[in-house]
Structures are given as C-alpha cells and as structure tokens.
Protein backbone atom coordinates (compact mmCIF):
# COMPACT_ATOMS: atom_id res chain seq x y z
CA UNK A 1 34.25 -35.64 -19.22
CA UNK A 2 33.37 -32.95 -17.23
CA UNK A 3 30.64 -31.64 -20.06
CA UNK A 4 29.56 -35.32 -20.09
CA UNK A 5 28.70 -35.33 -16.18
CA UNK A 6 27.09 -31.88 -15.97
CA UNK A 7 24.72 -32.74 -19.04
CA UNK A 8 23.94 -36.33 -17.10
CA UNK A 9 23.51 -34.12 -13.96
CA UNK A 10 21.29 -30.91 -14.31
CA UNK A 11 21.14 -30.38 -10.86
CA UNK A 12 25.18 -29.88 -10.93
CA UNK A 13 24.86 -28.01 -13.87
CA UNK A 14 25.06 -23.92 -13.16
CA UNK A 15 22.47 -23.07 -16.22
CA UNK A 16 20.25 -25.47 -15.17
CA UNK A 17 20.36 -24.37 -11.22
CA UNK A 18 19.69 -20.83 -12.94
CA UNK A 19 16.25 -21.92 -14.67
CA UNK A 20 14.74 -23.51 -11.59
CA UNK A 21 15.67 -20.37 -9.87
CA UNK A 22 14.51 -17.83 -12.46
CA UNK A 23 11.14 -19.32 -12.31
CA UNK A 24 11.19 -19.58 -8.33
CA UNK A 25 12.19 -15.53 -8.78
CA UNK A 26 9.25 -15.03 -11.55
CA UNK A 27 6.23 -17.14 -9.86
CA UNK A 28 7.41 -18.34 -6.73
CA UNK A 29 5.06 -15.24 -4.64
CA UNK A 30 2.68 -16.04 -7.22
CA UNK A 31 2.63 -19.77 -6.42
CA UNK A 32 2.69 -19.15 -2.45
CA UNK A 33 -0.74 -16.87 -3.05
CA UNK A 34 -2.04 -19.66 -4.48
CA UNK A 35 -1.19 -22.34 -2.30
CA UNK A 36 -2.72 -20.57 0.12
CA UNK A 37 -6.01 -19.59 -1.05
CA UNK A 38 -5.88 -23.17 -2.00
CA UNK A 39 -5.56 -24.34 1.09
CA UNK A 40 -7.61 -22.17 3.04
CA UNK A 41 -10.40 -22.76 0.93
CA UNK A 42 -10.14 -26.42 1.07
CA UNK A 43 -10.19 -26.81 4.36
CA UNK A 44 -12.44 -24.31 5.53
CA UNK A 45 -16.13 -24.00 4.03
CA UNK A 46 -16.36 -20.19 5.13
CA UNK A 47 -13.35 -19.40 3.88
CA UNK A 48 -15.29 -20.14 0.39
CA UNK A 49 -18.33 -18.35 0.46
CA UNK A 50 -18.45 -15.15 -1.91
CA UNK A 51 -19.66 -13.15 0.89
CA UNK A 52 -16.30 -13.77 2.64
CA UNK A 53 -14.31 -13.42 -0.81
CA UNK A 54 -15.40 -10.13 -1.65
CA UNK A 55 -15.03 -8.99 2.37
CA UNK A 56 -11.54 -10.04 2.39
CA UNK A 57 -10.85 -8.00 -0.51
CA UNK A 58 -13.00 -5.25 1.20
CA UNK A 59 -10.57 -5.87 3.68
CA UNK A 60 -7.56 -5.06 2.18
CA UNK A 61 -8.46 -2.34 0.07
CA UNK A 62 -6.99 0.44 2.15
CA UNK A 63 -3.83 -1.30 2.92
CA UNK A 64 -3.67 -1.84 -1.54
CA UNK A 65 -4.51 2.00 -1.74
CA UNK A 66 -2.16 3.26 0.71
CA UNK A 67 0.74 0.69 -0.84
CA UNK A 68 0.00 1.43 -4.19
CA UNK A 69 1.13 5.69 -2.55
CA UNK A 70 3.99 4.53 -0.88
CA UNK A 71 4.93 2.35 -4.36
CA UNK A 72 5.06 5.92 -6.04
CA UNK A 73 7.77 6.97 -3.69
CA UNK A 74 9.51 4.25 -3.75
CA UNK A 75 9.71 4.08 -7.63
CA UNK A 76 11.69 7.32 -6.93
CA UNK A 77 13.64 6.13 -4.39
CA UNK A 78 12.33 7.47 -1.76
CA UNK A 79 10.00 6.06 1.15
CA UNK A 80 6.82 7.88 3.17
CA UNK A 81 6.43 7.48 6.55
CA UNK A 82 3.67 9.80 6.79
CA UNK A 83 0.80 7.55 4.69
CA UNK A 84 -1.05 5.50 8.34
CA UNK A 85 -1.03 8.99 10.10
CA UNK A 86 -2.23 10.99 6.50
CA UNK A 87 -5.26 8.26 6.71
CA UNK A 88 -5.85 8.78 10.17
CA UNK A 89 -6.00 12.62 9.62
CA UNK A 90 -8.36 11.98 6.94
CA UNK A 91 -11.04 10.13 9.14
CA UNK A 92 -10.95 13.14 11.60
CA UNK A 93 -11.13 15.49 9.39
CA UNK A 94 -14.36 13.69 7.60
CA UNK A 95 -16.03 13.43 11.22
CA UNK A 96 -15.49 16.66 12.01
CA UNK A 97 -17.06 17.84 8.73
CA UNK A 98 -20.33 16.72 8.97
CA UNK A 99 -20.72 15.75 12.62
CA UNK A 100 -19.35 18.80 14.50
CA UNK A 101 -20.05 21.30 11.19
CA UNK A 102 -22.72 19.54 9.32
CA UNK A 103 -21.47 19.40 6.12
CA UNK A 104 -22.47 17.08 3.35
CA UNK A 105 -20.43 14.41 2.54
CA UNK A 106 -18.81 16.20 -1.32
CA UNK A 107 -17.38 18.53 1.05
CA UNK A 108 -15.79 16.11 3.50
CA UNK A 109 -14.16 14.41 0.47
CA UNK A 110 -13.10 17.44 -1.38
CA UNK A 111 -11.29 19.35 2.01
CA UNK A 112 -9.72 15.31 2.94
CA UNK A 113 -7.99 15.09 -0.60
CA UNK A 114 -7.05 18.64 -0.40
CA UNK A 115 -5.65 18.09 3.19
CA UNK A 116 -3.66 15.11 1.68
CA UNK A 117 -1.68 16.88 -1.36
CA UNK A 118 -0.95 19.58 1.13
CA UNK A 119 1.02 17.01 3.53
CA UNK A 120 2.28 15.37 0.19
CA UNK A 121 3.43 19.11 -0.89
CA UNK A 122 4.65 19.67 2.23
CA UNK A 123 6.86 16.16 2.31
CA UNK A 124 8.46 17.40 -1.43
CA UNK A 125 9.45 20.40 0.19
CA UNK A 126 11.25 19.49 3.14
CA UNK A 127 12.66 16.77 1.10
CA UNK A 128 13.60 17.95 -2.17
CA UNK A 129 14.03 21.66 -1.44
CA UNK A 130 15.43 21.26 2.09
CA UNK A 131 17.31 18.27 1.62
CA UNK A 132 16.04 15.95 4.51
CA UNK A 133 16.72 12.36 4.08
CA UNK A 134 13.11 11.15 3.25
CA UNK A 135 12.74 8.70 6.18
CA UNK A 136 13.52 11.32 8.64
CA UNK A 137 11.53 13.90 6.68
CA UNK A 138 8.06 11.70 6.38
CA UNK A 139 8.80 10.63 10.14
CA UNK A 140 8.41 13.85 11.21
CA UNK A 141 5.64 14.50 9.14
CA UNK A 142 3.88 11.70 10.59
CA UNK A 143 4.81 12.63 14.67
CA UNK A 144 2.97 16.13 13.62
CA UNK A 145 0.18 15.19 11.73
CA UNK A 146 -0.54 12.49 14.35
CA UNK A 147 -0.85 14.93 16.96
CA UNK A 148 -2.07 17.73 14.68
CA UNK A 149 -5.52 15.56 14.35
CA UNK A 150 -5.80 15.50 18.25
CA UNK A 151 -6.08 19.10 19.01
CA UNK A 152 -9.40 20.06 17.22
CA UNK A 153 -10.94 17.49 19.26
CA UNK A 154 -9.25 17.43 22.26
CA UNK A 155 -8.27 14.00 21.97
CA UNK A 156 -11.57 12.59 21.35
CA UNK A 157 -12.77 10.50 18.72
CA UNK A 158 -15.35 12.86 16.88
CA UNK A 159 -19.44 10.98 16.93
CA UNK A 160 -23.52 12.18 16.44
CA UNK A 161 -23.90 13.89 19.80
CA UNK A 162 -20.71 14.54 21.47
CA UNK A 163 -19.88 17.62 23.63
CA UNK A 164 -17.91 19.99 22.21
CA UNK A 165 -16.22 22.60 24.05
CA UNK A 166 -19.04 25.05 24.23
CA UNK A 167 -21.27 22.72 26.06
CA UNK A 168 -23.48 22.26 22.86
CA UNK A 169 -23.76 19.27 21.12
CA UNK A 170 -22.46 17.57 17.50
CA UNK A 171 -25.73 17.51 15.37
CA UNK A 172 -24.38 16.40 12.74
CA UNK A 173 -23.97 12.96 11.22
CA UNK A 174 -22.17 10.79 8.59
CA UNK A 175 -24.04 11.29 5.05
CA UNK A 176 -25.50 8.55 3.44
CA UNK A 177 -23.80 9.54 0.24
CA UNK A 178 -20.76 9.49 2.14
CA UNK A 179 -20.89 6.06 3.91
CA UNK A 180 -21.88 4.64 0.26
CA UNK A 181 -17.79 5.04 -0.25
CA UNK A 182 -17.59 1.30 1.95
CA UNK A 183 -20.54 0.21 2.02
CA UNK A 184 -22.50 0.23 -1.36
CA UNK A 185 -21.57 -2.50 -4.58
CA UNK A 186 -21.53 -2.05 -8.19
CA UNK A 187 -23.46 -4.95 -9.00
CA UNK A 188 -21.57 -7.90 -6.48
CA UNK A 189 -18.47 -6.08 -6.20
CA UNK A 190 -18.29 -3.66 -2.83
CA UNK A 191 -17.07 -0.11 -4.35
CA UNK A 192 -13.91 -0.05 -1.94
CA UNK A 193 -12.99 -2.98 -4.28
CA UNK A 194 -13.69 -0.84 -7.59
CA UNK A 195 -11.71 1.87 -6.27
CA UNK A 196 -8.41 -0.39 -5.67
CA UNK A 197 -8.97 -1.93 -9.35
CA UNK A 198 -9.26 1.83 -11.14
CA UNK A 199 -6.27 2.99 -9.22
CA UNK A 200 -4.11 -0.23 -9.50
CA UNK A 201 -4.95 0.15 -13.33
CA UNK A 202 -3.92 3.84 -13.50
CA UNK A 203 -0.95 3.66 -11.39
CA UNK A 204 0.24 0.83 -13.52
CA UNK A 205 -0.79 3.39 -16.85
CA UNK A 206 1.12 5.54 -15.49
CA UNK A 207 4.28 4.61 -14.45
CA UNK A 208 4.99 2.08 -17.62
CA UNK A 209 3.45 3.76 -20.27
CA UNK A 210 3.33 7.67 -19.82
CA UNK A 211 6.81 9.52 -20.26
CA UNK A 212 6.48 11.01 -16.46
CA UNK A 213 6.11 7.32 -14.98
CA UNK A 214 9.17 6.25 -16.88
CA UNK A 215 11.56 9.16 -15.98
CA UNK A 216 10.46 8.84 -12.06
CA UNK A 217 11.85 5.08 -12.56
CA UNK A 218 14.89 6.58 -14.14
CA UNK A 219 15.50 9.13 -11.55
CA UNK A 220 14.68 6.11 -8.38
CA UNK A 221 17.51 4.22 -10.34
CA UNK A 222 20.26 6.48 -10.95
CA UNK A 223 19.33 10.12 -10.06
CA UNK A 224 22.58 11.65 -11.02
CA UNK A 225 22.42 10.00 -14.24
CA UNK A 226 18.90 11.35 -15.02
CA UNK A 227 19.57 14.79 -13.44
CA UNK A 228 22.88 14.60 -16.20
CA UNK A 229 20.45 13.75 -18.79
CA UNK A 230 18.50 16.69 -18.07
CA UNK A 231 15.44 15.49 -16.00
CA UNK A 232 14.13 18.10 -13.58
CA UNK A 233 14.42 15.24 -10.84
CA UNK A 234 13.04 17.32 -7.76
CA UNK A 235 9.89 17.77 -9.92
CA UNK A 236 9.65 13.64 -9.98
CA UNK A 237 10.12 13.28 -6.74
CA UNK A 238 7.94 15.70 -5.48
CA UNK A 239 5.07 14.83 -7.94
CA UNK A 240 5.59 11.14 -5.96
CA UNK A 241 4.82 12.63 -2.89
CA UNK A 242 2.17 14.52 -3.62
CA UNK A 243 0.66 11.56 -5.09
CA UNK A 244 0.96 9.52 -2.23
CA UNK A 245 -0.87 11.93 0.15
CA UNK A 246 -3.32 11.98 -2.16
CA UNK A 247 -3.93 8.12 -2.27
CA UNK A 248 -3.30 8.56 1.93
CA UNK A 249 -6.17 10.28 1.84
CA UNK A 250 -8.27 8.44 -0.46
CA UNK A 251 -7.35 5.27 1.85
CA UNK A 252 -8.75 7.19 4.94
CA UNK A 253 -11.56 8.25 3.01
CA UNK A 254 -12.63 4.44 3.21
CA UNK A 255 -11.62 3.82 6.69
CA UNK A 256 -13.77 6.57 7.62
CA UNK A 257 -16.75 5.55 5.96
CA UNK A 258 -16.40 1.86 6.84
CA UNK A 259 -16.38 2.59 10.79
CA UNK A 260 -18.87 5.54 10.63
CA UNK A 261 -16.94 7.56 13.12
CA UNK A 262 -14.30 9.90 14.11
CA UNK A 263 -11.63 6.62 15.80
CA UNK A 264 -8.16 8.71 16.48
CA UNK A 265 -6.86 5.54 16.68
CA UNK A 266 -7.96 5.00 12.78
CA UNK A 267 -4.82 4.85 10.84
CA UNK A 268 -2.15 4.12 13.57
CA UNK A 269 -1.51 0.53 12.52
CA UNK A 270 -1.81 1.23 8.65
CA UNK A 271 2.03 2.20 8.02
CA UNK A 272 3.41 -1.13 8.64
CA UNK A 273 1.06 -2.70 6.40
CA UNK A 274 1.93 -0.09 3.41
CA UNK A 275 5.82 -0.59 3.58
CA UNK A 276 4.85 -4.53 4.03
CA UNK A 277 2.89 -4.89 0.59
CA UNK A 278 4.93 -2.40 -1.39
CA UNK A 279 8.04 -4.19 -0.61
CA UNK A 280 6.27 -7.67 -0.93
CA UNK A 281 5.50 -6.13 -4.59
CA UNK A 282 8.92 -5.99 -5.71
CA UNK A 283 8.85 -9.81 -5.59
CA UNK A 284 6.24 -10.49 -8.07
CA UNK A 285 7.61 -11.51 -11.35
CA UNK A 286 10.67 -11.38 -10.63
CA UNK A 287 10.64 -7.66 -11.56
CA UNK A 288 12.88 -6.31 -8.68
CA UNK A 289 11.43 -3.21 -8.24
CA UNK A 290 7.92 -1.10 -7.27
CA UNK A 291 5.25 -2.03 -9.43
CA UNK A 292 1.35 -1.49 -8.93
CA UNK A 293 0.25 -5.04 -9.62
CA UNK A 294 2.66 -6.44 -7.35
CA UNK A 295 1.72 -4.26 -4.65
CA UNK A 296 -2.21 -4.67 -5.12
CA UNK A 297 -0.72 -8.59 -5.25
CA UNK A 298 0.51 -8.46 -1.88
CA UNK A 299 -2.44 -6.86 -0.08
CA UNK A 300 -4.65 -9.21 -1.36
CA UNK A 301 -1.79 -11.86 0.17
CA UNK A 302 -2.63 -10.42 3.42
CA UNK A 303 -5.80 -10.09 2.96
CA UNK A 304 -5.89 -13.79 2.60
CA UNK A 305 -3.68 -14.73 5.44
CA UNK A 306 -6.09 -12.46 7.87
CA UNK A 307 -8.86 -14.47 6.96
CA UNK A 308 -7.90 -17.54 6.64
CA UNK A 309 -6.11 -17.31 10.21
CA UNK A 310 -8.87 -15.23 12.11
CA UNK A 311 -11.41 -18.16 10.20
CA UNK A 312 -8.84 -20.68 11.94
CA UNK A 313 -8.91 -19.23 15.37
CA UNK A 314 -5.11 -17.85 15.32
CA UNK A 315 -4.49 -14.94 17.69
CA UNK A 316 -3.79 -11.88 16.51
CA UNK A 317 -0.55 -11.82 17.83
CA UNK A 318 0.14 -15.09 15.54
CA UNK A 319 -1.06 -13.44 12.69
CA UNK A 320 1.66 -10.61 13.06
CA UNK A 321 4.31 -13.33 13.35
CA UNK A 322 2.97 -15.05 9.96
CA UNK A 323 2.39 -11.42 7.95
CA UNK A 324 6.26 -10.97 9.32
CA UNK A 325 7.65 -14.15 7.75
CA UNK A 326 5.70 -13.76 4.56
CA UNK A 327 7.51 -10.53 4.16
CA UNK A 328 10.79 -12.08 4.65
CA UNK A 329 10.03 -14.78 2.04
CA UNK A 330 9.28 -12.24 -0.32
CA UNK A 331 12.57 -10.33 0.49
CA UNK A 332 14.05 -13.48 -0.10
CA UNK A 333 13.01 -13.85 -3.68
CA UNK A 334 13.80 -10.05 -4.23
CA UNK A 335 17.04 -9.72 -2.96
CA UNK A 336 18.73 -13.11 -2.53
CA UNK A 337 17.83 -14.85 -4.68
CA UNK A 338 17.61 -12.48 -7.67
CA UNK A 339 21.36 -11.81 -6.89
CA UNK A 340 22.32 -15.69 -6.71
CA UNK A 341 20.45 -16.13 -10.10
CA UNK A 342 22.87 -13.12 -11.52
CA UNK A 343 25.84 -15.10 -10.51
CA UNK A 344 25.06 -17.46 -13.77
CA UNK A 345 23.61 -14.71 -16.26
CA UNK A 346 26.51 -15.37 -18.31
CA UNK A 347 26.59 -18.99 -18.86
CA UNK A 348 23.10 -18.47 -19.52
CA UNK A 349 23.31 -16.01 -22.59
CA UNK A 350 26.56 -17.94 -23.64
C-alpha cells in the first residue's frame, strides 16, 4: 500500500523529490541567468541594444579574467587573495612605463606579466615551500603589493604631465597600441571580450583535457592521496599560482588601458568580485567544483545584474546587496542542495 501511495504521489516519493532537485542542481544558475536577461531586456529598451550587450560584457571581462586565476587555485585547493591588488599593481606599473619613462606600450605589457608570475612565484613559495596557510599567505601578499605600488609614486595616481620628484615633468603618454587592449573590436566584438573567450577556452583545455589540469584536480581533492600516488603536488600548486598572477596581470592590463591612467585606486574593489564568480562557478551544472565555464558564467551574471540595475536607477549600494544574495543562491545550489540530493543517490541507482 505504501508502494501504491508513493507511485500515486511523486511529490512524496524520495526518487522523484531527487529528479526535480538534480535538475534545480544542473540548470537552476543557468535558468536564473536567463530569467534575468529575460527580464531586463523586456522591460527595458536599452538594456537591448547591442551597443549595451557587448559593453556589459566589456564590463565584466576583468572580473571573468581575474576569476578564471583565482579558479586555478582553487582547483588545487587553495585560494588567492592577492589577484585585485596584482591588477592594481599592474595599472601602475603600465603608467609608469610610458608616462614617467616613455616606453612603448610591448614593453609595458611584457614587464606587467613578468611582474605578475613573480608575485604568483612568490605566493608558491611562501605557500608550498614555507608552509603558510594560503589565505594568510596571499593576504599578505596583497597588504605588500598594495602598498608596494604607492611608493614609486608617492601615492599619486601616475598621468601625461605630472610632477615627479625632480620638479620635471611626465612626458610620456599611454600608446595607442596599448589602449587598443580595451578599446579596439575584432569585427563587433570589443577585444577585452576576445581575450575572456581565448582564455575561458584554454583554461577549460587545460584543466579537463591535459594530464597537468587533471592531476591539479586530483591533488585540490585529496592531496595526500595524490602525493601517495606519486604526484609532485607542490609543483601543482605552485604552477596554480603562478598562473593566477599571470591572469592578475593580464586583468590589470585591461583596467589600465580602459581608464587611460595610472588610478591607485584601480584594482581595490576587484578581489571580492573574483572569489564571488569563482565560487558562483561551482554551481553551474551541478558540477560542484571550479570550472572555467562556470566562472566566465558568473561574471557575465554580474555583468548583467550591473546593468540591468544601474539601467533601473538602483544605487550602488543596492546593487552590492543583490550581487550578495545571488552569491548565496548559488552557494545554495552548491552546497545544500547538492548534499540533500545525495541523501537519495541510492534509491536512485536501485
């Protein structure tokens, strides 16, 4: 009888409560993206104009970049605290190449990439040959290099014509070639947008289908096991690292380019945002743990709620209070319910 009433009643059965929440797990993010493009397009004209499509995803291109770095650590196991003041570094250090020493812009990139494995390599060592908890390690890192970024410029935001502290005056200027890295398209498509797609695609090559992306997933999920099985883990981890000063770097690249100046400010605000659309990758899918597409996923889901708000007329103060609770919804299909759907694996494979 009881058979009988649970076959008459799927929502009392256990299996069936497990479908409707595999696929809430699998596509629910999916479906709340959606919704609100949706919606935001529907009810505001702007909102659909190509010009504001492609901005928005302008928009969110450093946040994907920097995400899709701290996704590398996190794949490991680890966390960087370091990638908002890495970017900000990297928008000094571009001004102060060709405004204060008149460099061309090739230079500017090559010494801001360099500058960014450095702090990477210097994150690996303090946490895999030192042995410093990785959120204490990249906290410190990112106290330093914050203030390190001040003291070439005495605390001033680097621009064309600015004393310097000889009396003389910055003659130099952003190069064209260099601003090109915001501001020019390939065809419709603004190049910060190509950038995030070639990365997202390589990160994704990467970790699923080259032997080093799969063993850094192995040693994030049981690095005992893997260092057992003979995996040089400290090599993983610090390779992750590395990698995510790198795309740090690359993210301030673009920041710097977009506002054409030295801002110290530039970067301060980016960490957050990271952490935020990393961990609101873990949700997509269903797959429970870093992955690229997810991440680039989730800064195109704030990306979307920026504009659509801002198009609205929220404050900015409201749109940190909505960015919050979209994080908590996808920590929601991550964690809770993930482990309520695990409750009835069982009855499901029976």
């Amino acid at each position: 009888m009881a058979d009988e009433n649970a076959a008459g009643n799927p929502a009392g059965n256990p299996v069936a409560r497990a479908g409707w929440r595999e696929v809430a797990v699998r596509y629910g993010f999916i479906a709340i993206t959606v919704a609100l493009f949706v919606y935001f397009a529907g009810t505001e004209e702007s909102f659909r104009q190509p010009s504001t499509l492609f901005s928005m995803l302008k928009f969110a291109s450093v946040v994907a970049i920097l995400g899709l770095g701290v996704t590398l650590t996190m794949v490991v196991g680890g966390l960087d605290l370091s990638v908002g003041a890495v970017a900000g570094m990297s928008v000094t250090i571009s001004a102060m190449t060709m405004v204060i020493y008149a460099q061309v812009g090739g230079v500017a990139i090559a010494l801001v990439l360099l500058a960014g494995a450095l702090i990477g390599a210097v994150n690996a060592l303090l946490i895999v040959v030192l042995k410093i908890p990785d959120l204490l390690a990249t906290l410190a890192s990112m106290f330093v290099v914050m203030g390190l970024k001040l003291v070439p410029v005495d605390g001033q935001s680097v621009s064309s014509g600015m004393t310097l502290r000889d009396g003389s005056l910055a003659r130099g200027r952003f190069t064209p070639d260099f601003l090109a890295i915001d501001r020019a398209f390939l065809g419709p498509v603004p190049v910060p947008v190509v950038i995030v797609g070639v990365l997202a695609v390589a990160t994704w090559f990467f970790l699923t289908r080259t032997r080093w992306g799969r063993l850094m997933y192995a040693v994030g999920a049981n690095p005992e096991a893997s260092r057992l099985a003979g995996v040089r883990v400290g090599r993983y981890r610090a390779l992750a690292y590395v990698l995510c000063g790198v795309f740090a770097a690359l993210g301030g690249l673009i920041l710097a380019s977009r506002i054409g100046q030295g801002d110290i400010s530039a970067g301060n605000s980016l960490l957050l945002d990271a952490v935020a659309v990393a961990l609101v990758g873990t949700s997509v899918l269903g797959l429970g743990k870093p992955n690229a597409w997810g991440t680039v996923l989730g800064a195109v889901l704030v990306g979307i709620l920026i504009t659509g708000l801002t198009i609205k007329g929220f404050p900015y103060y409201a749109q940190d209070i909505v960015k919050g609770l979209v994080l908590l919804l996808a920590l929601l299909f991550s964690f809770t319910m993930s482990r309520r759907r695990s409750r009835y694996a069982p009855a499901a494979v029976i």
